[in-house]
N, C-alpha and C. Protein backbone atom coordinates (compact mmCIF):
# COMPACT_ATOMS: atom_id res chain seq x y z
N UNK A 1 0.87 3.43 11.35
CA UNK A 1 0.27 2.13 11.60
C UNK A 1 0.91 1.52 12.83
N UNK A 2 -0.24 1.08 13.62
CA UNK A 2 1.08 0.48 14.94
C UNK A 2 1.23 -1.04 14.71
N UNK A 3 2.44 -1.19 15.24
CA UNK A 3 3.24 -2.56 15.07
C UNK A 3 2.73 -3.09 16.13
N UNK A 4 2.00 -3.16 16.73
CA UNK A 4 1.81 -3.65 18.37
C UNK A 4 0.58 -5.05 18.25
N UNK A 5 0.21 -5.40 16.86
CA UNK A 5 -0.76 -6.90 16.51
C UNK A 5 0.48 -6.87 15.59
N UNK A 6 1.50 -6.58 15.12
CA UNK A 6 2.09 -7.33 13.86
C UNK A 6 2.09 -6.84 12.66
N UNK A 7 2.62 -7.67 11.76
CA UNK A 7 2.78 -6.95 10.26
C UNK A 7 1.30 -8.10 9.61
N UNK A 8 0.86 -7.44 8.72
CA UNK A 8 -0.32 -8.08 7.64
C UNK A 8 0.27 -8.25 6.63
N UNK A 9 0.48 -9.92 6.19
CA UNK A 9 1.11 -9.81 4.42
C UNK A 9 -0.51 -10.33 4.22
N UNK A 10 0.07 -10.19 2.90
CA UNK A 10 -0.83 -10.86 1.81
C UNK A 10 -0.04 -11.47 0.76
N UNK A 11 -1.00 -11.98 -0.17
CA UNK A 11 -0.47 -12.72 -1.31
C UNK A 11 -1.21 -12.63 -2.55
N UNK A 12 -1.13 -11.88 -3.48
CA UNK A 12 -1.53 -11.45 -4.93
C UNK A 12 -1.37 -12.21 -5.94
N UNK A 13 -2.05 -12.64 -7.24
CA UNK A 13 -1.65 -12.97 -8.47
C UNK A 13 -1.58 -11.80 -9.44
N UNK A 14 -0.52 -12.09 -10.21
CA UNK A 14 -0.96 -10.82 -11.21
C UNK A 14 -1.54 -12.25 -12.64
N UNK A 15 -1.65 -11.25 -13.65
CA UNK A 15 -2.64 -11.78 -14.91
C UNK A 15 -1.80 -12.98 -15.22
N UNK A 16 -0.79 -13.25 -15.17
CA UNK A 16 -0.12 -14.55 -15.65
C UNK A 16 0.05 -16.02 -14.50
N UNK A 17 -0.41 -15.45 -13.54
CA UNK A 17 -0.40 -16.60 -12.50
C UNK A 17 0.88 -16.45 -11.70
N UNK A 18 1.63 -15.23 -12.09
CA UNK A 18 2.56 -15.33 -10.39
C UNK A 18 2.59 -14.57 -9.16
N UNK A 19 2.84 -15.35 -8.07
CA UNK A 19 2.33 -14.61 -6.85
C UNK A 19 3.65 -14.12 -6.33
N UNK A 20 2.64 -12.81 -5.45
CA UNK A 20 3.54 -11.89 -5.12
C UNK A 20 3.21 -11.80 -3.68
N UNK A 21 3.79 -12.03 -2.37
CA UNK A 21 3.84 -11.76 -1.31
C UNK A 21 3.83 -10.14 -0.69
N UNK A 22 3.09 -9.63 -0.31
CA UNK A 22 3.27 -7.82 0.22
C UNK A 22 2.76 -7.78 1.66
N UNK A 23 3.61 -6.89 2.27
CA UNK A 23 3.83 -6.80 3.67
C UNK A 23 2.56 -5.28 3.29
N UNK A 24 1.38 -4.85 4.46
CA UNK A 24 0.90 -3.71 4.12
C UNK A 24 1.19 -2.88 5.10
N UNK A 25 0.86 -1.90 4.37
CA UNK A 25 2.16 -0.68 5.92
C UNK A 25 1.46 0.00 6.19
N UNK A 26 0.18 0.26 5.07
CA UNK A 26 -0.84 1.99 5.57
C UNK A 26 -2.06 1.65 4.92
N UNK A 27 -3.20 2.14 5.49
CA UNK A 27 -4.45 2.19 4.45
C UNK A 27 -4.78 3.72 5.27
N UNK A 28 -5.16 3.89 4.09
CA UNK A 28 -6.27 5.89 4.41
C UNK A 28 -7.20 6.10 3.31
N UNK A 29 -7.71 6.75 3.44
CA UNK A 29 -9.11 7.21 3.15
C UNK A 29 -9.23 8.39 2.68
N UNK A 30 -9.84 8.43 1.10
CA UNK A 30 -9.41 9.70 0.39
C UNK A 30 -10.60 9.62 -0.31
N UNK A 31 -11.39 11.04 -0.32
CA UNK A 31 -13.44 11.20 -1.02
C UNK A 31 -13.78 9.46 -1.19
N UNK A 32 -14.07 9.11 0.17
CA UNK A 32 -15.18 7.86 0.54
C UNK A 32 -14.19 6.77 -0.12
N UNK A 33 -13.17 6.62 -0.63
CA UNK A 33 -12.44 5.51 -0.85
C UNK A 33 -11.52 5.42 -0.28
N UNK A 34 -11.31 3.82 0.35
CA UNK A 34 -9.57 3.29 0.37
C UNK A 34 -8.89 3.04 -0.13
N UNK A 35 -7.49 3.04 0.41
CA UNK A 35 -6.11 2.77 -0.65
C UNK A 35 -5.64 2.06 0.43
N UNK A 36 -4.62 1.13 -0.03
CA UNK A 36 -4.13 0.56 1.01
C UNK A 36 -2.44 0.31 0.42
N UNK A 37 -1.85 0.46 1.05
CA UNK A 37 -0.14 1.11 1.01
C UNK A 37 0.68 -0.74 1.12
N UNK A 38 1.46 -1.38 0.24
CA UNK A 38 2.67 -2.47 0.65
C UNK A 38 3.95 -2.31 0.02
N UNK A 39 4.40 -3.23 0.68
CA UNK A 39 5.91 -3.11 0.27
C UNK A 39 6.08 -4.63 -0.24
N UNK A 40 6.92 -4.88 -1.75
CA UNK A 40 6.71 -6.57 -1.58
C UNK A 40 8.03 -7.17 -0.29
N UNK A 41 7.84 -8.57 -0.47
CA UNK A 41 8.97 -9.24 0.63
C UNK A 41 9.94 -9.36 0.35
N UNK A 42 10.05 -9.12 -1.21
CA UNK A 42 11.19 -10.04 -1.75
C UNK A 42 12.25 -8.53 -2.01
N UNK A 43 11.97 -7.24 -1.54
CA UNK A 43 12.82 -6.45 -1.88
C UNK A 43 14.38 -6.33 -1.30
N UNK A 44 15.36 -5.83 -2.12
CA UNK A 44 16.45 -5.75 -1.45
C UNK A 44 16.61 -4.71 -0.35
N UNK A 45 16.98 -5.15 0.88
CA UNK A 45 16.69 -3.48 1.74
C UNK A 45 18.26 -2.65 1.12
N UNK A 46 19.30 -2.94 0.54
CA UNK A 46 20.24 -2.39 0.16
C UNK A 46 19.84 -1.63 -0.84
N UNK A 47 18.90 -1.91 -1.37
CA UNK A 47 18.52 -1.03 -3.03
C UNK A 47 17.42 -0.12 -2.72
N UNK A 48 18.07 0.84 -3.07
CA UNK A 48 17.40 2.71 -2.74
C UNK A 48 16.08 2.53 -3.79
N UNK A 49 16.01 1.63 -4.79
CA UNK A 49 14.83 2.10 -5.56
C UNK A 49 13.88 1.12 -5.72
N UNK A 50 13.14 0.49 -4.73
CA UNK A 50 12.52 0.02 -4.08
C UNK A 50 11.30 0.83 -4.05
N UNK A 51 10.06 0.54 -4.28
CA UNK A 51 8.65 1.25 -4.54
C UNK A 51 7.77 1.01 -3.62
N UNK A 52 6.07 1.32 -3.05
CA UNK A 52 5.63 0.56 -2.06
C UNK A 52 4.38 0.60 -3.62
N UNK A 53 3.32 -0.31 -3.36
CA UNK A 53 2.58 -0.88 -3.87
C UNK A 53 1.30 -0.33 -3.37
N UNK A 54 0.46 0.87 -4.18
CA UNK A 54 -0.99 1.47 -3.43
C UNK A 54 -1.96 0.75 -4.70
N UNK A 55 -2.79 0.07 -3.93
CA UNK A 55 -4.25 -0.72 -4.50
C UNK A 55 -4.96 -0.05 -3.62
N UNK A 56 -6.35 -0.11 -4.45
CA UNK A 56 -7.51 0.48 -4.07
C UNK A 56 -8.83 -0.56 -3.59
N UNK A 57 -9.39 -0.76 -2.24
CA UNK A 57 -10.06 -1.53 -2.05
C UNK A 57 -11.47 -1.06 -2.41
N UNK A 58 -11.96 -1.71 -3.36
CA UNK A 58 -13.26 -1.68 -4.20
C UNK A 58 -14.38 -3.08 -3.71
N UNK A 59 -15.83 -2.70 -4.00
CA UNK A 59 -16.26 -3.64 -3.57
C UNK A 59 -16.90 -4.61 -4.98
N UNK A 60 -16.97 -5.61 -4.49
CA UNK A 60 -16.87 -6.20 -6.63
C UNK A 60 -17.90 -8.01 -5.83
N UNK A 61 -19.38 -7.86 -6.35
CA UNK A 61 -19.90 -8.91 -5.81
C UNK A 61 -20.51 -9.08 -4.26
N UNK A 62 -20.26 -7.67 -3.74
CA UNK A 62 -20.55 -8.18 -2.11
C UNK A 62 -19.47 -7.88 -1.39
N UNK A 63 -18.02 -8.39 -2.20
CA UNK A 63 -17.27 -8.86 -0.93
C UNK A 63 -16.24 -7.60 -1.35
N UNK A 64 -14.85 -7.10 -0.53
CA UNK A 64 -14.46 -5.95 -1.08
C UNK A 64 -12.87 -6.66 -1.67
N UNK A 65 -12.44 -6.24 -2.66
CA UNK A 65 -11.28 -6.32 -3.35
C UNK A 65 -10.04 -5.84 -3.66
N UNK A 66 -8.96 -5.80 -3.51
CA UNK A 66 -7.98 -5.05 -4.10
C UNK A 66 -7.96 -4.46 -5.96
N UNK A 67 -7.69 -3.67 -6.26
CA UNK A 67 -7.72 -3.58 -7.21
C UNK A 67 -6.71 -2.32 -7.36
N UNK A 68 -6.43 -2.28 -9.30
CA UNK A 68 -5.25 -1.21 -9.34
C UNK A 68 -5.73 0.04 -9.48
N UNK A 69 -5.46 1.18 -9.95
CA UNK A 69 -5.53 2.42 -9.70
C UNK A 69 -5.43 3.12 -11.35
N UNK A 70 -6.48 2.87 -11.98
CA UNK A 70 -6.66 3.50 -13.43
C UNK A 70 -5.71 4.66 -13.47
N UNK A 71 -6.41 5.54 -12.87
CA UNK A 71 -6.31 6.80 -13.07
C UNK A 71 -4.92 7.54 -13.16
N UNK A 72 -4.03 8.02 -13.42
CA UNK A 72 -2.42 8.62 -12.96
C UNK A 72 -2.63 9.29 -12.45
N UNK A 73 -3.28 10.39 -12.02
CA UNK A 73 -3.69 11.65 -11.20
C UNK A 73 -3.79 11.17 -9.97
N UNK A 74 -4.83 10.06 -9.79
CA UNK A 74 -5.49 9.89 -8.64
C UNK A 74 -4.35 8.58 -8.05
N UNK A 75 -3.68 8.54 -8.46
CA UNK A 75 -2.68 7.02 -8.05
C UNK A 75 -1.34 8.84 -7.60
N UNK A 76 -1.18 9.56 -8.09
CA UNK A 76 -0.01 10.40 -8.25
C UNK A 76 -0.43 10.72 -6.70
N UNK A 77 -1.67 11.81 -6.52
CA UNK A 77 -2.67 12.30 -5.33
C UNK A 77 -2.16 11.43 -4.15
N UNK A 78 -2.87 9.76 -4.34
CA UNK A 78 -2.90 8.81 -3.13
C UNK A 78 -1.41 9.02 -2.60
N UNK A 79 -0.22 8.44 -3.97
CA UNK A 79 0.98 8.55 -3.19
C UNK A 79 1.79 9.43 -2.56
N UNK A 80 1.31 10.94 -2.66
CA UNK A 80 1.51 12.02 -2.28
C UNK A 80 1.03 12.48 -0.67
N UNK A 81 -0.17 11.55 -0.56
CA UNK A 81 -0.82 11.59 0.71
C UNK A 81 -0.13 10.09 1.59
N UNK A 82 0.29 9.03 1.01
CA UNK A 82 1.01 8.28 2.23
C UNK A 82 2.73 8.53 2.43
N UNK A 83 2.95 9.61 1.51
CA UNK A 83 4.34 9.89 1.45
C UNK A 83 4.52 10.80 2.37
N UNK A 84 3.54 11.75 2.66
CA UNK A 84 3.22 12.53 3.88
C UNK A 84 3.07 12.10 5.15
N UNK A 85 2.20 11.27 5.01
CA UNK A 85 2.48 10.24 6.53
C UNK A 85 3.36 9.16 6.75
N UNK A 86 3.96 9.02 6.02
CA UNK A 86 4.95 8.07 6.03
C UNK A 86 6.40 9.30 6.82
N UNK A 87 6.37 10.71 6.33
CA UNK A 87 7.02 11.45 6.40
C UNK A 87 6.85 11.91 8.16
N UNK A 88 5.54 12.25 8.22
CA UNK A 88 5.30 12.84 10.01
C UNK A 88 5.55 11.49 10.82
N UNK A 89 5.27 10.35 10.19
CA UNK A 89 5.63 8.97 11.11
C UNK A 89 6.94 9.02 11.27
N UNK A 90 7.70 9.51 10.72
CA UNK A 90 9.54 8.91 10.65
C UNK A 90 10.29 10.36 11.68
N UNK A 91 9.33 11.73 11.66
CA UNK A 91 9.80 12.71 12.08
C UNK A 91 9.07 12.52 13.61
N UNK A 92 7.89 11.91 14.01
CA UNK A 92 7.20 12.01 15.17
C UNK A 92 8.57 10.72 16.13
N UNK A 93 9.19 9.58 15.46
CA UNK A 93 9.92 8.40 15.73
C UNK A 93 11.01 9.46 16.59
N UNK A 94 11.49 10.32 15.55
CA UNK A 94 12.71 11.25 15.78
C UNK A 94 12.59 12.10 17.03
N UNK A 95 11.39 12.02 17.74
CA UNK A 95 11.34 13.28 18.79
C UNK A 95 11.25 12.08 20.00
């Protein structure tokens, strides 16, 4: 993703009404759907176990939505495919 317009947050509710701020780092495209890749804000950068956050943009009414990822296979798949590019991005930095 290039840094060259900036970082995109957003801001989420989950089911109880609290919001969550996420910086987004990647979206790709996997059989005709998107996923879109964040990290929240509030993480410690000292703490190794730190997760990134893949929602699936669905269209719901017209307009298109974030939404979560039923499936374990297909959530396992997605993160397997931005862990890969997340991987050639950090090795392409290195050359």
């Amino acid at each position: 993703m290039s840094e060259e317009f900036g970082n995109d947050f957003i801001t989420i509710s989950d089911d109880e009404g609290n919001d969550f701020v996420l910086e987004h780092i990647d979206t790709l495209e996997f059989e005709d759907t998107f996923y879109m890749a964040f990290l929240p804000t509030d993480i410690d950068e000292d703490d190794d176990e730190f997760g990134i956050l893949i929602l699936q943009v669905a269209e719901e009414d017209g307009e298109e939505v974030l939404t979560t990822i039923e499936d374990e296979r297909v959530l396992e798949n997605i993160y397997n495919l931005f862990m890969e590019r997340f991987l050639e991005e950090g090795e392409e930095e290195e050359d």
